[in-house]
C-alpha atoms as a PDB file:
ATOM      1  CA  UNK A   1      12.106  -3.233  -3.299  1.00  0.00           C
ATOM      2  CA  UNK A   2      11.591  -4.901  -0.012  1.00  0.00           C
ATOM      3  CA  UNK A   3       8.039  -2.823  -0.165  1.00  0.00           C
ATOM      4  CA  UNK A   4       7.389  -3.889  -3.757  1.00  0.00           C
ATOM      5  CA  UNK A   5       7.340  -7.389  -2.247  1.00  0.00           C
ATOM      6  CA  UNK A   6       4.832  -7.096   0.047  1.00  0.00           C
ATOM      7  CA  UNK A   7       2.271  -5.214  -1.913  1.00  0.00           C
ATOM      8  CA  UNK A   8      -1.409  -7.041  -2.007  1.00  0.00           C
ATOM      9  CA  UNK A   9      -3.918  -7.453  -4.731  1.00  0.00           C
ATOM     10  CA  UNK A  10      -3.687  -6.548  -8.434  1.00  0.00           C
ATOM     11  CA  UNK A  11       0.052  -6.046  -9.377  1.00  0.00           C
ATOM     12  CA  UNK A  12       1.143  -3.382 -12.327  1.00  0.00           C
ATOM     13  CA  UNK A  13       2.916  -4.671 -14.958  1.00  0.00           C
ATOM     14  CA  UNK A  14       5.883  -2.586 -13.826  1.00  0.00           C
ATOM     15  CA  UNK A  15       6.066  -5.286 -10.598  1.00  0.00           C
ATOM     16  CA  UNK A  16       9.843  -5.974 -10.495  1.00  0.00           C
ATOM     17  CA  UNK A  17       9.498  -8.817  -7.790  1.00  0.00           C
ATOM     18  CA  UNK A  18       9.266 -12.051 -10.475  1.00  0.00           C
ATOM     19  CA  UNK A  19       7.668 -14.546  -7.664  1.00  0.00           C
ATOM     20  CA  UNK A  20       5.133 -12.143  -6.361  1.00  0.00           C
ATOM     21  CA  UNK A  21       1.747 -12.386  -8.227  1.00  0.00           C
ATOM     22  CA  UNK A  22      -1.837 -11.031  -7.779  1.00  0.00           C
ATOM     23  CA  UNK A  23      -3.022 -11.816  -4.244  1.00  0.00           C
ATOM     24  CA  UNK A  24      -6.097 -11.458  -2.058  1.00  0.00           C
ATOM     25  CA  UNK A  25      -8.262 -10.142  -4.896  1.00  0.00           C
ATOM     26  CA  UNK A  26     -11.349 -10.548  -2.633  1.00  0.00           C
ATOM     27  CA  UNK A  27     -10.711  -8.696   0.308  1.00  0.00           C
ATOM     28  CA  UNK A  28     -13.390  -6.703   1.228  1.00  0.00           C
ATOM     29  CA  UNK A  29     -15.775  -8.786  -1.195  1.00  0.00           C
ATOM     30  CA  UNK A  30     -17.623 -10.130   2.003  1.00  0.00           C
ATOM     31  CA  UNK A  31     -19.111  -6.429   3.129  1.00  0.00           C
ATOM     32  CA  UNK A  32     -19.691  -5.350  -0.402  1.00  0.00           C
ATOM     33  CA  UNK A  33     -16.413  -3.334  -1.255  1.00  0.00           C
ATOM     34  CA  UNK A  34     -12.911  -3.537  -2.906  1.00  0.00           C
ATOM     35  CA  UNK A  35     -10.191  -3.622   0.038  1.00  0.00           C
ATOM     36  CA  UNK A  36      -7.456  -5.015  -2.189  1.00  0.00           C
ATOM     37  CA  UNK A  37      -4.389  -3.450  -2.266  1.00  0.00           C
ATOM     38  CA  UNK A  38      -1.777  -1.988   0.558  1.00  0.00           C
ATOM     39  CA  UNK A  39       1.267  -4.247   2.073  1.00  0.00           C
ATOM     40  CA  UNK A  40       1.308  -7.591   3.845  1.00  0.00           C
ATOM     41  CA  UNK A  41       2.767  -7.350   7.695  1.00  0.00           C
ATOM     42  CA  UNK A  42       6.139  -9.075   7.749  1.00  0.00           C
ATOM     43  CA  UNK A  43       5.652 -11.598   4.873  1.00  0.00           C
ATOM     44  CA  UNK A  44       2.389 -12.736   6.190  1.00  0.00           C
ATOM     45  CA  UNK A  45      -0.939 -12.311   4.682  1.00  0.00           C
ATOM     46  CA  UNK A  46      -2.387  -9.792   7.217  1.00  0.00           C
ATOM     47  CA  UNK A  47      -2.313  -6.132   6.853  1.00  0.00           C
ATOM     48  CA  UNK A  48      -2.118  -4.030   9.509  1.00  0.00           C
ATOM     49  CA  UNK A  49      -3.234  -0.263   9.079  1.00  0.00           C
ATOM     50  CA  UNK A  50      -1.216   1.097  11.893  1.00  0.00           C
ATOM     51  CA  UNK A  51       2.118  -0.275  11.116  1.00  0.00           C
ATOM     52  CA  UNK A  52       1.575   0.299   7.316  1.00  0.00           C
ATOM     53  CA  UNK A  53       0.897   3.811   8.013  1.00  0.00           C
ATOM     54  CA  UNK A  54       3.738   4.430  10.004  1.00  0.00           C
ATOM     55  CA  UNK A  55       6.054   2.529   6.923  1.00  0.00           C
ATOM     56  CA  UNK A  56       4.467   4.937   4.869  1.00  0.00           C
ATOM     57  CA  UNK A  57       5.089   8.050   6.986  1.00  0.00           C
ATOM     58  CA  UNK A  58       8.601   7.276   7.350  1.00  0.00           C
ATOM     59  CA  UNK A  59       9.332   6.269   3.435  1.00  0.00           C
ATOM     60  CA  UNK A  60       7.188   9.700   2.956  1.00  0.00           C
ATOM     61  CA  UNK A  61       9.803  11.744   5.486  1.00  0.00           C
ATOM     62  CA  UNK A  62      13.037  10.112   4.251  1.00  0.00           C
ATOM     63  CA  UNK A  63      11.734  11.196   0.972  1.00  0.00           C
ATOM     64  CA  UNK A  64      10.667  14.643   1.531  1.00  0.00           C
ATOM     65  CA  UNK A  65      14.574  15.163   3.339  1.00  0.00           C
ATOM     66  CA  UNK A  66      16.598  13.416   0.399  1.00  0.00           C
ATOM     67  CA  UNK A  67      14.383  13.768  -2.528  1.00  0.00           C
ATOM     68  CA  UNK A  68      17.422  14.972  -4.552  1.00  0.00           C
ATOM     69  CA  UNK A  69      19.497  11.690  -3.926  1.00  0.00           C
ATOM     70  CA  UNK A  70      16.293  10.056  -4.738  1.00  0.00           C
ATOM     71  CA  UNK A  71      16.234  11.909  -7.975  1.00  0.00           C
ATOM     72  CA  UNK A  72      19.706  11.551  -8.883  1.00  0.00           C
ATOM     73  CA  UNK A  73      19.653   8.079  -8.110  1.00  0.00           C
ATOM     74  CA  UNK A  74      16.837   7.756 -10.866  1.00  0.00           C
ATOM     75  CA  UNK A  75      14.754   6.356  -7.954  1.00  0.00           C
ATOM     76  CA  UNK A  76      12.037   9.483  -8.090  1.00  0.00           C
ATOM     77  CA  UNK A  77       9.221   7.649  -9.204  1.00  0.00           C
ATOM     78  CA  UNK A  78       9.804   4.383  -7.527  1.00  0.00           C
ATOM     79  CA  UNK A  79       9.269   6.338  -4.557  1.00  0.00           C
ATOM     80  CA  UNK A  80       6.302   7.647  -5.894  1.00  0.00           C
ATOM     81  CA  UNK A  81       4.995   4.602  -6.685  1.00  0.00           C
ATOM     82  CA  UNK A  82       5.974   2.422  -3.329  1.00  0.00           C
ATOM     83  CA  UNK A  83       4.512   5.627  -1.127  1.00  0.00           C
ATOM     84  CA  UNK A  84       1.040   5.906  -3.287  1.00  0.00           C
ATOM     85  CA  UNK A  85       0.445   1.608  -2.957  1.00  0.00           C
ATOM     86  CA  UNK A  86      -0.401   2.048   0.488  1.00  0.00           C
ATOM     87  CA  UNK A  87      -2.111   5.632   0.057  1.00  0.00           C
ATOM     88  CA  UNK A  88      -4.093   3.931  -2.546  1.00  0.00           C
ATOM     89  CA  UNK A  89      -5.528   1.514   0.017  1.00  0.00           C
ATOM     90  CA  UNK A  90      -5.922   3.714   3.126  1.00  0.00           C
ATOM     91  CA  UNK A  91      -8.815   6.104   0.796  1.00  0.00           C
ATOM     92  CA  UNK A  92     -10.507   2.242  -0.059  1.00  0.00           C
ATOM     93  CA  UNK A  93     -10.856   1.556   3.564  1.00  0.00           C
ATOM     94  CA  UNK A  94     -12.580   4.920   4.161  1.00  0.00           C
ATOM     95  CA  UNK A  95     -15.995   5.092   3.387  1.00  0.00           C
ATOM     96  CA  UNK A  96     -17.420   8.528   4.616  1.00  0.00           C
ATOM     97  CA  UNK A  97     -20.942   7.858   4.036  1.00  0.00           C
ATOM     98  CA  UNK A  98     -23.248  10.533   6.077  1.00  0.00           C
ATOM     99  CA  UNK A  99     -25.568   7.942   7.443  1.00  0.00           C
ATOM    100  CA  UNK A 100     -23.025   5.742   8.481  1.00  0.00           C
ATOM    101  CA  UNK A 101     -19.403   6.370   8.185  1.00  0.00           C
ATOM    102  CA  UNK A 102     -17.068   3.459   8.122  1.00  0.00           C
ATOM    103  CA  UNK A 103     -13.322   2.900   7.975  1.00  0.00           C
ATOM    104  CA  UNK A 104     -12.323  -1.190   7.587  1.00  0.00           C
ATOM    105  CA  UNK A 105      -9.133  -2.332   9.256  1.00  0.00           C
ATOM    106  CA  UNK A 106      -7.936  -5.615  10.485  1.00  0.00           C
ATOM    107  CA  UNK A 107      -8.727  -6.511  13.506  1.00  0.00           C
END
């Protein structure tokens, strides 16, 4: 849950975190393209690529070596869902355009 809490943008309806909302709906708005999405930094409102991925990598490991206690915890697609947010995000802030390739991060 702790994860679920510091997701950014658009929230499902499935968001179980009752004083989150929506937030930062126009990131990315000021070069033309939808960077909403991924996870705050430690409560803040920054996100940070390089510590999100590495969140990700480890929730991604711990659930590739206990996916069964994931499963019988009825936690399976939770899991799915908290790993995909940031996934989600990373493929927004890559723009592989030929002429002039581009991936957005905060600086």
């Amino acid at each position: 849950m702790f994860y679920e809490a510091q997701r950014s943008g658009s929230l499902p309806t499935s968001n179980r975190i009752q004083y989150r909302g929506d937030s930062a709906l126009s990131d990315g708005s000021d070069n033309g393209v939808d960077l909403t999405g991924g996870w705050y930094d430690a409560g803040d409102g920054v996100k940070f690529n390089f510590p999100m991925a590495a969140s990700t990598t480890v929730l991604a490991v711990g659930f590739i070596f206990f996916e069964n206690a994931y499963e019988r915890a009825n936690q399976k697609e939770l899991m799915y869902d908290s790993i995909k947010w940031p996934l989600d995000y990373f493929l927004k802030c890559w723009k592989p355009d030929s002429s002039n390739p581009r991936y957005y991060a905060q600086k």
